[in-house]
N, C-alpha and C. Protein backbone atom coordinates (compact mmCIF):
# COMPACT_ATOMS: atom_id res chain seq x y z
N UNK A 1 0.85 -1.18 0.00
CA UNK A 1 0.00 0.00 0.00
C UNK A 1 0.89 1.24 0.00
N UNK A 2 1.02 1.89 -1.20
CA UNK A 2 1.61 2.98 -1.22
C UNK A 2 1.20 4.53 -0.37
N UNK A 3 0.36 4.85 0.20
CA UNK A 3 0.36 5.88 1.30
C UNK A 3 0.34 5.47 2.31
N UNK A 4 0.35 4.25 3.01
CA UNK A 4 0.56 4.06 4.29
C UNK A 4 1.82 3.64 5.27
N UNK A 5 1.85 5.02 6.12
CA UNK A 5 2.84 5.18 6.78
C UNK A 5 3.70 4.05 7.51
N UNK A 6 3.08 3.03 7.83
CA UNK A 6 3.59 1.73 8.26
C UNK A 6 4.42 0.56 7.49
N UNK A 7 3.83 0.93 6.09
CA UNK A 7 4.57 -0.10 4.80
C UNK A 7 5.23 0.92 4.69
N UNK A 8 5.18 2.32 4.31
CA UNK A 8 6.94 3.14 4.35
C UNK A 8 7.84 2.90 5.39
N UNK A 9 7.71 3.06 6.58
CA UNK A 9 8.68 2.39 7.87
C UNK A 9 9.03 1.03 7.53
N UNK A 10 8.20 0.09 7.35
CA UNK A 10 8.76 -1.04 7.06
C UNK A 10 9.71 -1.21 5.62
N UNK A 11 9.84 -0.78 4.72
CA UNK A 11 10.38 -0.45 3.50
C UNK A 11 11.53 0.01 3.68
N UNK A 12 11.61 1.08 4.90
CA UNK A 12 12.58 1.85 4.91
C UNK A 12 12.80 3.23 4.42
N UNK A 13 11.66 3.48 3.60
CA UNK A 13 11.17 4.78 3.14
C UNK A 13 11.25 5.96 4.07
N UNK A 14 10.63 5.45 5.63
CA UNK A 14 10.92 6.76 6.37
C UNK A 14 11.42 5.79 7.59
N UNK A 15 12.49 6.52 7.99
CA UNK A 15 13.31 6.21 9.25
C UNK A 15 12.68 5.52 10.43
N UNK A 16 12.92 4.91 11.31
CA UNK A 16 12.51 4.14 12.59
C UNK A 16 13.64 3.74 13.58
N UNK A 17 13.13 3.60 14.57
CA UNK A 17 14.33 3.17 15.92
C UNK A 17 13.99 1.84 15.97
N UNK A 18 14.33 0.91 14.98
CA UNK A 18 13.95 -0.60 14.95
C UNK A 18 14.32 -0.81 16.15
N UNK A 19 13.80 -2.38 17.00
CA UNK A 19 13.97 -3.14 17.47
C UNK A 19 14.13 -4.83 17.46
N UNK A 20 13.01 -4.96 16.46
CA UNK A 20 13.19 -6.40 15.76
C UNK A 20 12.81 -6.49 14.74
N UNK A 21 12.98 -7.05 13.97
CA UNK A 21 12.84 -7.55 12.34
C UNK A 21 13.25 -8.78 12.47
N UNK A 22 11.79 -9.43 11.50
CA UNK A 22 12.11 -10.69 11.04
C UNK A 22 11.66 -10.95 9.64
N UNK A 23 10.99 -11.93 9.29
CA UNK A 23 10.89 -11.86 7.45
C UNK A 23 9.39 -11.66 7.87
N UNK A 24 8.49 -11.93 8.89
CA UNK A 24 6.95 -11.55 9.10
C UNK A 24 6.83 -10.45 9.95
N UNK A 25 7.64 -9.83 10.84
CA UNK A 25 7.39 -8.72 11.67
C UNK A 25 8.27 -7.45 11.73
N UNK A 26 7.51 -6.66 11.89
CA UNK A 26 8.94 -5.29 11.99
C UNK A 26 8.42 -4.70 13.14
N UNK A 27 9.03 -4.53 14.19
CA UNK A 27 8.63 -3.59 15.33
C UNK A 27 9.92 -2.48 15.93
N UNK A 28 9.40 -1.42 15.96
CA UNK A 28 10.19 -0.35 16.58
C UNK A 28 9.57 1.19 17.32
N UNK A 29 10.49 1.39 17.96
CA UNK A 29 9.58 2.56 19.11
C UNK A 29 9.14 3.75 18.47
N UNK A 30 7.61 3.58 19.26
CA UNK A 30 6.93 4.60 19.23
C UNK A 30 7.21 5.82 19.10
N UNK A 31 6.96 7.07 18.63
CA UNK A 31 7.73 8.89 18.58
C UNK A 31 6.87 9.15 19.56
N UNK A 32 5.78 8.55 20.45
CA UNK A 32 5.10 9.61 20.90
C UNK A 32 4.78 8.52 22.22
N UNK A 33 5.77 8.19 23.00
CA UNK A 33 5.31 6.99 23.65
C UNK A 33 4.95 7.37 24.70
N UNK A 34 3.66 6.51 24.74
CA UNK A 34 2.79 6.34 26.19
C UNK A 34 3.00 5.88 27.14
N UNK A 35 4.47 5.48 27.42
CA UNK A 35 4.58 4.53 28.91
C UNK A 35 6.37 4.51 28.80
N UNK A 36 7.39 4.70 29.38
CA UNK A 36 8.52 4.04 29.22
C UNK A 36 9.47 3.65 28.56
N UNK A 37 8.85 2.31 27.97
CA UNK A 37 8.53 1.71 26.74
C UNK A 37 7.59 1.55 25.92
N UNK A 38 7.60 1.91 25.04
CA UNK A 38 6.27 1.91 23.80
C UNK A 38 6.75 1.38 22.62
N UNK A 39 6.54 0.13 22.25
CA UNK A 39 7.04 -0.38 20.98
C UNK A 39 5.96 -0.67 19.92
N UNK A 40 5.99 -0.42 19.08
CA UNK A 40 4.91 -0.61 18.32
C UNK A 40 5.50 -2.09 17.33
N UNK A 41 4.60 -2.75 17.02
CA UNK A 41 5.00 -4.60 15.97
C UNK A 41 3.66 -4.23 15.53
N UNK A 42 4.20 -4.39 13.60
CA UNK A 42 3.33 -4.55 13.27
C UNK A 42 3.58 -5.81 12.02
N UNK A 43 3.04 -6.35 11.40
CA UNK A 43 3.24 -7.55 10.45
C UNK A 43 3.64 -6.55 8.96
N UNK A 44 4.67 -7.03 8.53
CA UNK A 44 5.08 -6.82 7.25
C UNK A 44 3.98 -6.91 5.99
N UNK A 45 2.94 -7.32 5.91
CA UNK A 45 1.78 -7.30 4.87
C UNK A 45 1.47 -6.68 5.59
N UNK A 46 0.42 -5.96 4.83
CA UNK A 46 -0.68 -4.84 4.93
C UNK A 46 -1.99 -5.62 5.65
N UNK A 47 -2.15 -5.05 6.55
CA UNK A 47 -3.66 -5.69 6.78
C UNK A 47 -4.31 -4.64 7.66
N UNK A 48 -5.36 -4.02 7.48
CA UNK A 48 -5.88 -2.61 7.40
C UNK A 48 -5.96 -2.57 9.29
N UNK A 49 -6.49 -3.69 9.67
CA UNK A 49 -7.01 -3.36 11.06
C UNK A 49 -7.26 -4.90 12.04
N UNK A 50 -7.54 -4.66 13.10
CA UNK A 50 -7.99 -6.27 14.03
C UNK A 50 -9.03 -6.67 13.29
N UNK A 51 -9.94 -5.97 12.99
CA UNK A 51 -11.39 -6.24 12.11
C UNK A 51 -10.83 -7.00 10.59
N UNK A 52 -9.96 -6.99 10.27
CA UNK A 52 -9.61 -7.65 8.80
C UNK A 52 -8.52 -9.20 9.08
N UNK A 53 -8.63 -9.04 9.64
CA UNK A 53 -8.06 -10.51 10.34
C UNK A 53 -8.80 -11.45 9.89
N UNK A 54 -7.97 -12.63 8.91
CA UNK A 54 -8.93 -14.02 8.44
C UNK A 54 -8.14 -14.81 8.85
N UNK A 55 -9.05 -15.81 8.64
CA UNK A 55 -8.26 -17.27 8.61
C UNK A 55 -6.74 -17.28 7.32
N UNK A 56 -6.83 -16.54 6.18
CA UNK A 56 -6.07 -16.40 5.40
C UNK A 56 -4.96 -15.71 6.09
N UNK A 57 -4.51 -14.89 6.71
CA UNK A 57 -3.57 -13.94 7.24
C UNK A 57 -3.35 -14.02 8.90
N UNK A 58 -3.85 -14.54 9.48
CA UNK A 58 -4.37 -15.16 11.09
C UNK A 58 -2.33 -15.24 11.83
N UNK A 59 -2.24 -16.17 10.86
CA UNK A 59 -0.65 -16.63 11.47
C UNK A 59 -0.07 -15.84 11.56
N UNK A 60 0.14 -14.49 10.86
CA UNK A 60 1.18 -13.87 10.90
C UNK A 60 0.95 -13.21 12.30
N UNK A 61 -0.67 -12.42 12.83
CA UNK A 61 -0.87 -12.65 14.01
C UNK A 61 -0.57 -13.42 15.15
N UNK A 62 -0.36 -14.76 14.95
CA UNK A 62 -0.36 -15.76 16.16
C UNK A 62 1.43 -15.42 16.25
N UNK A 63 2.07 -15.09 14.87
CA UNK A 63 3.50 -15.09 15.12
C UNK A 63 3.88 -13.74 15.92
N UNK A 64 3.09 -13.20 15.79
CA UNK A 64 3.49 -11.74 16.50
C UNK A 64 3.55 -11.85 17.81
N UNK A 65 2.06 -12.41 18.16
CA UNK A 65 1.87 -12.94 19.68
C UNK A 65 3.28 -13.88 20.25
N UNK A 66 3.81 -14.66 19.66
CA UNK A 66 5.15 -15.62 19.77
C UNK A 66 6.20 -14.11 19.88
N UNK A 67 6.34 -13.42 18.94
CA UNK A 67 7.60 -12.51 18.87
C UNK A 67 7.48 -11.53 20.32
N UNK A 68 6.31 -11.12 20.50
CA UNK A 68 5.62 -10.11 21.93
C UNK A 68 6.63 -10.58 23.18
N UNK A 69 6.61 -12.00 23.65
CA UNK A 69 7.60 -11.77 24.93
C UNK A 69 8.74 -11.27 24.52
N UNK A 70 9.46 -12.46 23.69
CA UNK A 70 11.19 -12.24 22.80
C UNK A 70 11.32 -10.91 22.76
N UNK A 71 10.62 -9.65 22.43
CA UNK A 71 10.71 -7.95 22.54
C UNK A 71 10.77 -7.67 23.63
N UNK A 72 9.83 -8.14 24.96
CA UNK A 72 9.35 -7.55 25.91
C UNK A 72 10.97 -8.45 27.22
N UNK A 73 11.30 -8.93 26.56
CA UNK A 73 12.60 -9.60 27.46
C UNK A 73 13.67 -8.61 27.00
N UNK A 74 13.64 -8.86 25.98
CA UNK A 74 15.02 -8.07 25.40
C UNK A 74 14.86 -6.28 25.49
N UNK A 75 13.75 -5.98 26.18
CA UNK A 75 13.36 -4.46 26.82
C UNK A 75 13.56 -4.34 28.21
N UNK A 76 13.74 -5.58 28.62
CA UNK A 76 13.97 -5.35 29.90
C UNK A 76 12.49 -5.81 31.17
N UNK A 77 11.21 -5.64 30.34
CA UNK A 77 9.88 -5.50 30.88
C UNK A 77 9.92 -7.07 31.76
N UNK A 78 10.76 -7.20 32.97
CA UNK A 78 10.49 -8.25 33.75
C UNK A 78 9.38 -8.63 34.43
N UNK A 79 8.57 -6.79 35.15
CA UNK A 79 7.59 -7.30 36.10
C UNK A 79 6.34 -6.62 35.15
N UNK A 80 6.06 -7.25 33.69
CA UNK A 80 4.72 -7.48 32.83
C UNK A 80 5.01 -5.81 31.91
N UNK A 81 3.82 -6.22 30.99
CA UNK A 81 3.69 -5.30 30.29
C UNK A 81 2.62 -5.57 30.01
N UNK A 82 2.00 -4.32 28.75
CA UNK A 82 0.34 -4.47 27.88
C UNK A 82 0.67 -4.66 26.78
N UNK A 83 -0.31 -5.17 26.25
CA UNK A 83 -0.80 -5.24 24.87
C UNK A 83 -1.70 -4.84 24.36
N UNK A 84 -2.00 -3.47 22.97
CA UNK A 84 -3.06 -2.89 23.06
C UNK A 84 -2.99 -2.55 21.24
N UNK A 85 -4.44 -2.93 20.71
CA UNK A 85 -4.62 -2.46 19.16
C UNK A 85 -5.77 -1.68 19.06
N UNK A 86 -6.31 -0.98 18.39
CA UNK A 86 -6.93 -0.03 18.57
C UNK A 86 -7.64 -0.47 17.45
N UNK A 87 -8.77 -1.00 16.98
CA UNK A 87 -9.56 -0.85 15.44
C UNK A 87 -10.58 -0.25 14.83
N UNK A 88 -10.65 0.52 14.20
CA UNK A 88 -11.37 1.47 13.88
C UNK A 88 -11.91 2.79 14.37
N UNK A 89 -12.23 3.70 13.85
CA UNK A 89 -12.81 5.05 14.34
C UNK A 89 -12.97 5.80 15.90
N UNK A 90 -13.83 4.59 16.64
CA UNK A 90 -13.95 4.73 17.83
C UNK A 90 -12.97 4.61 18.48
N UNK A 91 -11.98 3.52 18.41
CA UNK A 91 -10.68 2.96 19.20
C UNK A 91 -9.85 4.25 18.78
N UNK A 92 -10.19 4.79 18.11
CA UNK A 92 -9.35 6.26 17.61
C UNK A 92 -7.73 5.30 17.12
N UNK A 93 -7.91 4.14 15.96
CA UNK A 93 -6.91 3.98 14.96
C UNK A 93 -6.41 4.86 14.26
N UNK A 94 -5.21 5.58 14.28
CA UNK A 94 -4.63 5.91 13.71
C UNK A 94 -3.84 6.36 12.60
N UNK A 95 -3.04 4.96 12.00
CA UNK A 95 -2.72 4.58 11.03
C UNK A 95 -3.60 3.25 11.10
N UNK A 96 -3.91 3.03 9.65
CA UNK A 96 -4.66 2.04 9.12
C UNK A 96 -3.89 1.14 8.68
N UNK A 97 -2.97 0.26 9.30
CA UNK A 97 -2.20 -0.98 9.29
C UNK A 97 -2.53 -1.79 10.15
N UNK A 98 -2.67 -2.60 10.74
CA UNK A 98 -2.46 -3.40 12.14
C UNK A 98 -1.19 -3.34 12.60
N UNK A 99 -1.55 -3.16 14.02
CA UNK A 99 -0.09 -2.97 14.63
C UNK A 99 -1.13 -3.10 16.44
N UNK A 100 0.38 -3.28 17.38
CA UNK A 100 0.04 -3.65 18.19
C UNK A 100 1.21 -2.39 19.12
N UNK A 101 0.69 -1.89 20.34
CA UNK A 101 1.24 -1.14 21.63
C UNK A 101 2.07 -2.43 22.06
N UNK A 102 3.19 -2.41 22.71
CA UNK A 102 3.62 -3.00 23.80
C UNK A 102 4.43 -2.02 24.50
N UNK A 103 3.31 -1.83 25.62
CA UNK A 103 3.64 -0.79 26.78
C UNK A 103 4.16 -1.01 27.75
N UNK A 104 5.03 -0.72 28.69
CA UNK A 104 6.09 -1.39 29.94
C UNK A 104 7.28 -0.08 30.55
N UNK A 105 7.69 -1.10 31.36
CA UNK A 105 8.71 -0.28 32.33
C UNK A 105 8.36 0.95 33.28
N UNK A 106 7.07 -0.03 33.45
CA UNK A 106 6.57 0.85 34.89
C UNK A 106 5.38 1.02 35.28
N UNK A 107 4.86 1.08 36.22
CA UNK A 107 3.50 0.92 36.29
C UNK A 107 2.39 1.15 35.91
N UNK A 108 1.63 0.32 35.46
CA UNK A 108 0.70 0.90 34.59
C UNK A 108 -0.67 1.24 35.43
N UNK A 109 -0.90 1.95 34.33
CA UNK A 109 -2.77 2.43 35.25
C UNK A 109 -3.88 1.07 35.32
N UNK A 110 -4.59 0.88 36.26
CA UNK A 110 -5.63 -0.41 36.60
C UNK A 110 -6.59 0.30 35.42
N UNK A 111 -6.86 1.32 34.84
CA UNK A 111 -7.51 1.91 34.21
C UNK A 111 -7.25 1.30 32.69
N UNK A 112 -8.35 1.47 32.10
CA UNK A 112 -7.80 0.85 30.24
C UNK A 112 -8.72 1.99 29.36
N UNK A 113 -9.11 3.02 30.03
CA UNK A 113 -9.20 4.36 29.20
C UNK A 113 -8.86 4.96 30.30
């Protein structure tokens, strides 16, 4: 998808503070982070949102979920972190890729708005 800001980061088109790359995931920190640590992973294909998730594209999801500790160790996040995607309008999505928060290194609010 040529205007979306997430396949340019992943491309390399516009700059990022990588953290991991693999041949299905690219994740690197947030510019505007909400906690500490704020890493954003999102899957190398395009897939607009949580709502577009099939059985066709599913894995690259379940692999992300697998890659989520492997980040959250190698950040340091010993005593837990979040996990947070936002889909559509209301969730106030952002960029229209899928991508996932992993928030840490310090206490978080009991609150989830």
């Amino acid at each position: 998808m040529t205007d979306c800001l997430f396949c340019k980061i992943i491309s390399g088109q516009i700059p990022s503070n990588k953290v991991f790359e693999d041949e299905l995931v690219y994740a690197f920190r947030d510019i505007n982070p909400q906690a500490k640590t704020h890493v954003l992973i999102v899957p190398k294909a395009h897939i607009e949102s949580a709502a577009d998730i099939t059985a066709e594209n599913s894995a690259v999801v379940a692999h992300i979920f697998e890659v989520i500790p492997k980040i959250a160790e190698s950040e340091g996040l010993k005593n837990g972190f979040r996990v947070i995607t936002n889909s559509g309008p209301d969730a106030c999505q952002s960029v229209h890729h899928l991508h996932f928060h992993l928030l840490g290194g310090e206490q978080m609010s009991d609150k989830m708005a």
